[in-house]
C-alpha atoms as a PDB file:
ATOM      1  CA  UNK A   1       6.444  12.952  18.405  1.00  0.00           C
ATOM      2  CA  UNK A   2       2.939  14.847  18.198  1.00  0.00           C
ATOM      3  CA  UNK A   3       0.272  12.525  18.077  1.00  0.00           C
ATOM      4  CA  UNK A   4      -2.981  12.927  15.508  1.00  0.00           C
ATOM      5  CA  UNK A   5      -5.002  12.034  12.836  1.00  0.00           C
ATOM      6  CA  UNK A   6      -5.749  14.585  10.116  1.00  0.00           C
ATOM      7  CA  UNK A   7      -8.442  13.845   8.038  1.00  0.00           C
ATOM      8  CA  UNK A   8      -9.944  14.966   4.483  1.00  0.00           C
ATOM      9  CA  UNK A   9     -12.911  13.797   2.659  1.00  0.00           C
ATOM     10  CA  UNK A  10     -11.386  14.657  -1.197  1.00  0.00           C
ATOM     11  CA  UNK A  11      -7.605  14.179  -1.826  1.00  0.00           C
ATOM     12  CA  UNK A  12      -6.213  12.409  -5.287  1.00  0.00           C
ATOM     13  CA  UNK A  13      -3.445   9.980  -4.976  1.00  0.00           C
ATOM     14  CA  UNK A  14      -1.163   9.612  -8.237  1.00  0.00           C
ATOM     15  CA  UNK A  15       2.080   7.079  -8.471  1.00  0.00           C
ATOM     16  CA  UNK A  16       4.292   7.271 -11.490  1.00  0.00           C
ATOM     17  CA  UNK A  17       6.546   4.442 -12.337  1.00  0.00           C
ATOM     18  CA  UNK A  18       5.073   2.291 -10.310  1.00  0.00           C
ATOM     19  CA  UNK A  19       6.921  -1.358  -9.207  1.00  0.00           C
ATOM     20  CA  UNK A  20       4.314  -3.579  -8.079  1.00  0.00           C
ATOM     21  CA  UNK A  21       4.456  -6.979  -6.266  1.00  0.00           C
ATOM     22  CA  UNK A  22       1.202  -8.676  -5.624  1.00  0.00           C
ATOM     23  CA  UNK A  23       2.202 -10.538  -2.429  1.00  0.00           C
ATOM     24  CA  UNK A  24      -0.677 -13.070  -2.580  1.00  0.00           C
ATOM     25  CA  UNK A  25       0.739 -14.116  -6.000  1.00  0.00           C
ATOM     26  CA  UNK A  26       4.276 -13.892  -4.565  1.00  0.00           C
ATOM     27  CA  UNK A  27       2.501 -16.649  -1.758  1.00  0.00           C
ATOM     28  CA  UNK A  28       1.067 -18.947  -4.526  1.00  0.00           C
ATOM     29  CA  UNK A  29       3.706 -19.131  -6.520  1.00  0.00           C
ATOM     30  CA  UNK A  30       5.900 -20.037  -3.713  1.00  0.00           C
ATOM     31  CA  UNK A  31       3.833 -22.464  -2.198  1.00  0.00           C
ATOM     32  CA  UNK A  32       3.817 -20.650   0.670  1.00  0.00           C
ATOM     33  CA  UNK A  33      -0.390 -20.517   1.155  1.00  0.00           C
ATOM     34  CA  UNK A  34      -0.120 -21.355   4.850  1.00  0.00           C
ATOM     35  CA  UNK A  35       1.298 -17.984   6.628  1.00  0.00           C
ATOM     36  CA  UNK A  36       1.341 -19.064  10.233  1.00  0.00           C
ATOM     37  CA  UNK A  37       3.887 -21.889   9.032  1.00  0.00           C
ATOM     38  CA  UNK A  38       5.576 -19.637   6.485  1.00  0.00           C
ATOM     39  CA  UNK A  39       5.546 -16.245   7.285  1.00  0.00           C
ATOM     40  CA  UNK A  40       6.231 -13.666   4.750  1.00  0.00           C
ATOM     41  CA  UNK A  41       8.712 -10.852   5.560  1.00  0.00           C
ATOM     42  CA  UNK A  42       7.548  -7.015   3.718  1.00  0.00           C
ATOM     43  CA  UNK A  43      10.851  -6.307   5.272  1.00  0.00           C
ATOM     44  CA  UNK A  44      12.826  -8.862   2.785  1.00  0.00           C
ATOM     45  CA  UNK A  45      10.643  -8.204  -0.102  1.00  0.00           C
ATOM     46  CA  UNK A  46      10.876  -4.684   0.115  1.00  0.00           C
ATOM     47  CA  UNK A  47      14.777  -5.136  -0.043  1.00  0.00           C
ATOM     48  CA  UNK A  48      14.123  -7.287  -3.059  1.00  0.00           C
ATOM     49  CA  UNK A  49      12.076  -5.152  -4.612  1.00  0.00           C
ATOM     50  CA  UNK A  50      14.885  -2.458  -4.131  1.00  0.00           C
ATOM     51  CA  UNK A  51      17.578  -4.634  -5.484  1.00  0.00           C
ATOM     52  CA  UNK A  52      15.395  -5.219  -8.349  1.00  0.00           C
ATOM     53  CA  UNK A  53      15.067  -1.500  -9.255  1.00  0.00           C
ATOM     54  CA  UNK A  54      18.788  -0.966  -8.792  1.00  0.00           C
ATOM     55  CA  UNK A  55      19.401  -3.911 -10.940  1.00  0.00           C
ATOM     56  CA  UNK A  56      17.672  -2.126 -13.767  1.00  0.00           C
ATOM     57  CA  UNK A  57      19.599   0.518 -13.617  1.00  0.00           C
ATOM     58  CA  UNK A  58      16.831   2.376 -11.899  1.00  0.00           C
ATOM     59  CA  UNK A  59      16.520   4.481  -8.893  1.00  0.00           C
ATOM     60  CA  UNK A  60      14.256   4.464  -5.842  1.00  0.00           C
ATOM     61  CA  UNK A  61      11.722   7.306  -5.230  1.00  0.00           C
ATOM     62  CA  UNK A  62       9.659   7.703  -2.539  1.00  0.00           C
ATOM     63  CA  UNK A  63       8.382   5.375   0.375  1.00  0.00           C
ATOM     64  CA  UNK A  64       7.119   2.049   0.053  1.00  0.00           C
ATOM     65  CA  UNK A  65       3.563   2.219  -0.348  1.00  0.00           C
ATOM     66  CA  UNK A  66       1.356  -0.834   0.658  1.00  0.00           C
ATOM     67  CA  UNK A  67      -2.026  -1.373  -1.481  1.00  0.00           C
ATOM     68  CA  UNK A  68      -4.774  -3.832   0.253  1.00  0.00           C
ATOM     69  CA  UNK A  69      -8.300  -4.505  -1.708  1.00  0.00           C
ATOM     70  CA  UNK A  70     -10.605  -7.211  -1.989  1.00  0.00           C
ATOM     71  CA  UNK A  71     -12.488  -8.245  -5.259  1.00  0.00           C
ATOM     72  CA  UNK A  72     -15.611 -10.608  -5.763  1.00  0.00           C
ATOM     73  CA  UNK A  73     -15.109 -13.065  -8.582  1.00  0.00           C
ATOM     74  CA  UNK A  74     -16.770 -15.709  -9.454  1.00  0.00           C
ATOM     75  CA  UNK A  75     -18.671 -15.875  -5.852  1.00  0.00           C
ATOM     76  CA  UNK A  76     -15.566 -15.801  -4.217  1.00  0.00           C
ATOM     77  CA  UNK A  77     -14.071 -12.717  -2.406  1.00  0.00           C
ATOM     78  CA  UNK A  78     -10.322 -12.300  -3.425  1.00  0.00           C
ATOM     79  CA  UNK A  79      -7.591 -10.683  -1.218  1.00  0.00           C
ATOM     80  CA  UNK A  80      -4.939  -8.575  -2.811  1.00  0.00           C
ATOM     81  CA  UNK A  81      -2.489  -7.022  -1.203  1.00  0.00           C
ATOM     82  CA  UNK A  82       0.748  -5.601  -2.878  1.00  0.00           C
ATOM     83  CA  UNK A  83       3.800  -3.745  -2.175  1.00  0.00           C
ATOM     84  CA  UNK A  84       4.608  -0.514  -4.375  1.00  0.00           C
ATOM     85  CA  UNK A  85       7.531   1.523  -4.904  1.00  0.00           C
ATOM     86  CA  UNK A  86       8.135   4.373  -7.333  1.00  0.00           C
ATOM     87  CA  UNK A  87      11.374   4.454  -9.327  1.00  0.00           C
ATOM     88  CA  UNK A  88      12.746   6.832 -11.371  1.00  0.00           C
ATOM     89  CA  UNK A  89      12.220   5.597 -14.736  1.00  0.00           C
ATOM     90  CA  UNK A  90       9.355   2.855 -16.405  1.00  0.00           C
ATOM     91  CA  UNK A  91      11.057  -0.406 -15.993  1.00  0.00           C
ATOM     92  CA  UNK A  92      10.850  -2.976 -19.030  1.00  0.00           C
ATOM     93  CA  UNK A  93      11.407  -7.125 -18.816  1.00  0.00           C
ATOM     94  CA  UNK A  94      10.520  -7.760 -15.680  1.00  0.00           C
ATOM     95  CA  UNK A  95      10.332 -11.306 -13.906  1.00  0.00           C
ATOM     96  CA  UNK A  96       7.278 -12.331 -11.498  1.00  0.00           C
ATOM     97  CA  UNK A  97       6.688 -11.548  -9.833  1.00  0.00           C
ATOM     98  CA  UNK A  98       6.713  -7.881 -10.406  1.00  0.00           C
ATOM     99  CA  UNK A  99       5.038  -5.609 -12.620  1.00  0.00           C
ATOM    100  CA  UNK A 100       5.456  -1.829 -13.915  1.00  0.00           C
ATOM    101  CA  UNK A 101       2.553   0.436 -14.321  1.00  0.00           C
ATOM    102  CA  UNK A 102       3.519   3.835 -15.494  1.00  0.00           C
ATOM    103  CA  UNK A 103       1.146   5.384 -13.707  1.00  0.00           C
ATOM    104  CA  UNK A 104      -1.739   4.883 -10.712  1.00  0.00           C
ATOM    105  CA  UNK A 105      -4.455   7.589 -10.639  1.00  0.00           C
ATOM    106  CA  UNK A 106      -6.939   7.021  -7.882  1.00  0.00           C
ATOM    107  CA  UNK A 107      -9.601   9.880  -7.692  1.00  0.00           C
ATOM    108  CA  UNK A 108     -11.949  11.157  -5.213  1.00  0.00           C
ATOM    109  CA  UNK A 109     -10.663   9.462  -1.723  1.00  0.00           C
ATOM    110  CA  UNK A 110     -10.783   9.925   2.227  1.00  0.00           C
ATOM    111  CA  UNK A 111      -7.507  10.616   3.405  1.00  0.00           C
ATOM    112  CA  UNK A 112      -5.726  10.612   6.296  1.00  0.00           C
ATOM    113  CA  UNK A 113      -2.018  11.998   7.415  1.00  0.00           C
ATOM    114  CA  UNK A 114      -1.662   9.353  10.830  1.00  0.00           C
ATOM    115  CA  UNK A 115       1.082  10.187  13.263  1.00  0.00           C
ATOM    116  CA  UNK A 116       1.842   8.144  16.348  1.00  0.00           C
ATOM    117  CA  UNK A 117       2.830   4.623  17.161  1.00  0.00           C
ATOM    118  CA  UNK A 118       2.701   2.520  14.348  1.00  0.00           C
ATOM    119  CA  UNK A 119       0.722  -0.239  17.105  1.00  0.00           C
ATOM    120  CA  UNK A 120      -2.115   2.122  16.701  1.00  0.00           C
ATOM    121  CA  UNK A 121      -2.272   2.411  12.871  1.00  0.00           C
ATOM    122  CA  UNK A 122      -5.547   0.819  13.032  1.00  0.00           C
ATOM    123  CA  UNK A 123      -7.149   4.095  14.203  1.00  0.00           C
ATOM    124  CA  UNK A 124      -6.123   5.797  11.117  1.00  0.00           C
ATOM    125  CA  UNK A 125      -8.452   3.525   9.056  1.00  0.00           C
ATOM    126  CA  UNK A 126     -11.396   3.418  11.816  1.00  0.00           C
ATOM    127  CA  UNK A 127     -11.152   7.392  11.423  1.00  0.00           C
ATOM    128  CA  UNK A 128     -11.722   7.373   8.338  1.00  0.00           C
ATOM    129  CA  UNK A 129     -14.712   4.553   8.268  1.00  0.00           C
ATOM    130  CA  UNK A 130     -16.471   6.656  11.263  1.00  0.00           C
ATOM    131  CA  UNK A 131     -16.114   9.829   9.129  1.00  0.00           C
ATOM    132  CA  UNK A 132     -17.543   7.891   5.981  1.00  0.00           C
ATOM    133  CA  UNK A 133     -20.336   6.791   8.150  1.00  0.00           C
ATOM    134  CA  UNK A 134     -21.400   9.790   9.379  1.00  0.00           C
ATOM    135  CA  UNK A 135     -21.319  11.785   6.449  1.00  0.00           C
ATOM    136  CA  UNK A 136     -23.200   8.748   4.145  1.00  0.00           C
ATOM    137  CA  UNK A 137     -20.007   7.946   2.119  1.00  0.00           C
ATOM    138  CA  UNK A 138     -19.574   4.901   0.708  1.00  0.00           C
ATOM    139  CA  UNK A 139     -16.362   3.614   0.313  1.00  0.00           C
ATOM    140  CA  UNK A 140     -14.245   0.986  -2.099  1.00  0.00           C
ATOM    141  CA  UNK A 141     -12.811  -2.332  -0.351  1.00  0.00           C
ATOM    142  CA  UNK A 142      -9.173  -0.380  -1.526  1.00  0.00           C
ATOM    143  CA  UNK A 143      -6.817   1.378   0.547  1.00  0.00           C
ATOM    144  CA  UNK A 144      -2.900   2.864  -0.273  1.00  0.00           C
ATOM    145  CA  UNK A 145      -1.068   3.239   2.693  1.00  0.00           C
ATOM    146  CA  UNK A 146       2.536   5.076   2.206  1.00  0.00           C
ATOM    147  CA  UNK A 147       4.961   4.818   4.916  1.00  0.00           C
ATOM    148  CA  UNK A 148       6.556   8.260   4.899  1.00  0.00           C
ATOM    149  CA  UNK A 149       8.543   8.276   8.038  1.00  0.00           C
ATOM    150  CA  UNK A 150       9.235   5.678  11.003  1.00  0.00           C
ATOM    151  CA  UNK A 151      11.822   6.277  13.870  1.00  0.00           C
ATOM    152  CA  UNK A 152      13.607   4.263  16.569  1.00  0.00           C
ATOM    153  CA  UNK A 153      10.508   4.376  19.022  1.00  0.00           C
ATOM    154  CA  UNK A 154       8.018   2.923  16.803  1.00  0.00           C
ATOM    155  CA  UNK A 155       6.697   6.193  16.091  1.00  0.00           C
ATOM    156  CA  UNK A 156       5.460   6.605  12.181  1.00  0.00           C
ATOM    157  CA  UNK A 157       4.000   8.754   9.658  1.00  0.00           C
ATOM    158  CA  UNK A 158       1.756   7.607   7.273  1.00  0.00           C
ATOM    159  CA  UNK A 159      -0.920   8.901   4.904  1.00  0.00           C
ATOM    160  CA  UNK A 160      -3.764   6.336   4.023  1.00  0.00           C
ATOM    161  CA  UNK A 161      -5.977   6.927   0.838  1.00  0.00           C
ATOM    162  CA  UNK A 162      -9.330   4.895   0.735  1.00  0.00           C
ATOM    163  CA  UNK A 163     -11.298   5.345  -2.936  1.00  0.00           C
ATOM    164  CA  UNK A 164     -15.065   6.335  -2.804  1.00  0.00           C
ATOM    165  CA  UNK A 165     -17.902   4.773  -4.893  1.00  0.00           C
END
């Protein structure tokens, strides 16, 4: 697979239907605060996720997207990170801990398409932090990151959307 990192300073990113788990909630309600001990597994909560859709009578769209900010309150700086898939349809009654938003609009971001080993993801998001920097743009503590494409080798696609001020 090629290898690069295409870059943009002005894309939109907009998710309909959107099935979120907050996976620091997911941690606290489970107890499960100390992740060297126990580990959490995207893999397994992706499939849950899934299953949940399906079990609404719902259908999957799109690749799992994975959202990562961090928020001051308080004096404290909080952590979120969530998974996100897309479904076909607005999902009522859910359980925790998911929840539906109809729709995510997030305006005026750097973007970047990323392909090559998944190992060096990292680049992606110093790209676009180097490109901020040396144009004077300041950036949000908020980042979507959609999987589009992985194969055997560990090679991946991926497009990574990081809001402006």
């Amino acid at each position: 697979m090629e290898r690069y990192i295409e870059i943009h300073r002005n894309k939109s990113l907009r998710l309909e239907n959107v099935l979120i788990n907050n996976i620091v909630d997911t941690l606290a309600y489970s107890g499960k605060n100390d992740r060297e001990a126990n580990p959490i597994s995207l893999e397994i909560e992706v499939e849950k996720m899934i299953n949940e859709i399906k079990v609404k009578g719902a259908n999957k769209i799109g690749p799992v997207i994975q959202y990562s900010g961090s928020l001051e309150k308080g004096g404290k700086l909080e952590i979120n990170v969530a998974l996100m898939l897309q479904a076909d349809r607005f999902i009522n009654n859910l359980q925790f801990p998911y929840i539906m938003e109809s729709c995510i609009k997030v305006k005026d971001c750097m973007y970047t398409r990323f392909k090559g080993l998944e190992d060096d993801l990292q680049y992606a998001y110093q790209k676009i932090q180097v490109e901020a920097y040396e144009n004077d743009i300041k950036l949000k503590d908020s980042c979507y990151t959609i999987f589009l494409d992985s194969d055997e080798t560990g090679n991946v696609i991926v497009d990574v959307f990081v809001e402006k001020e």
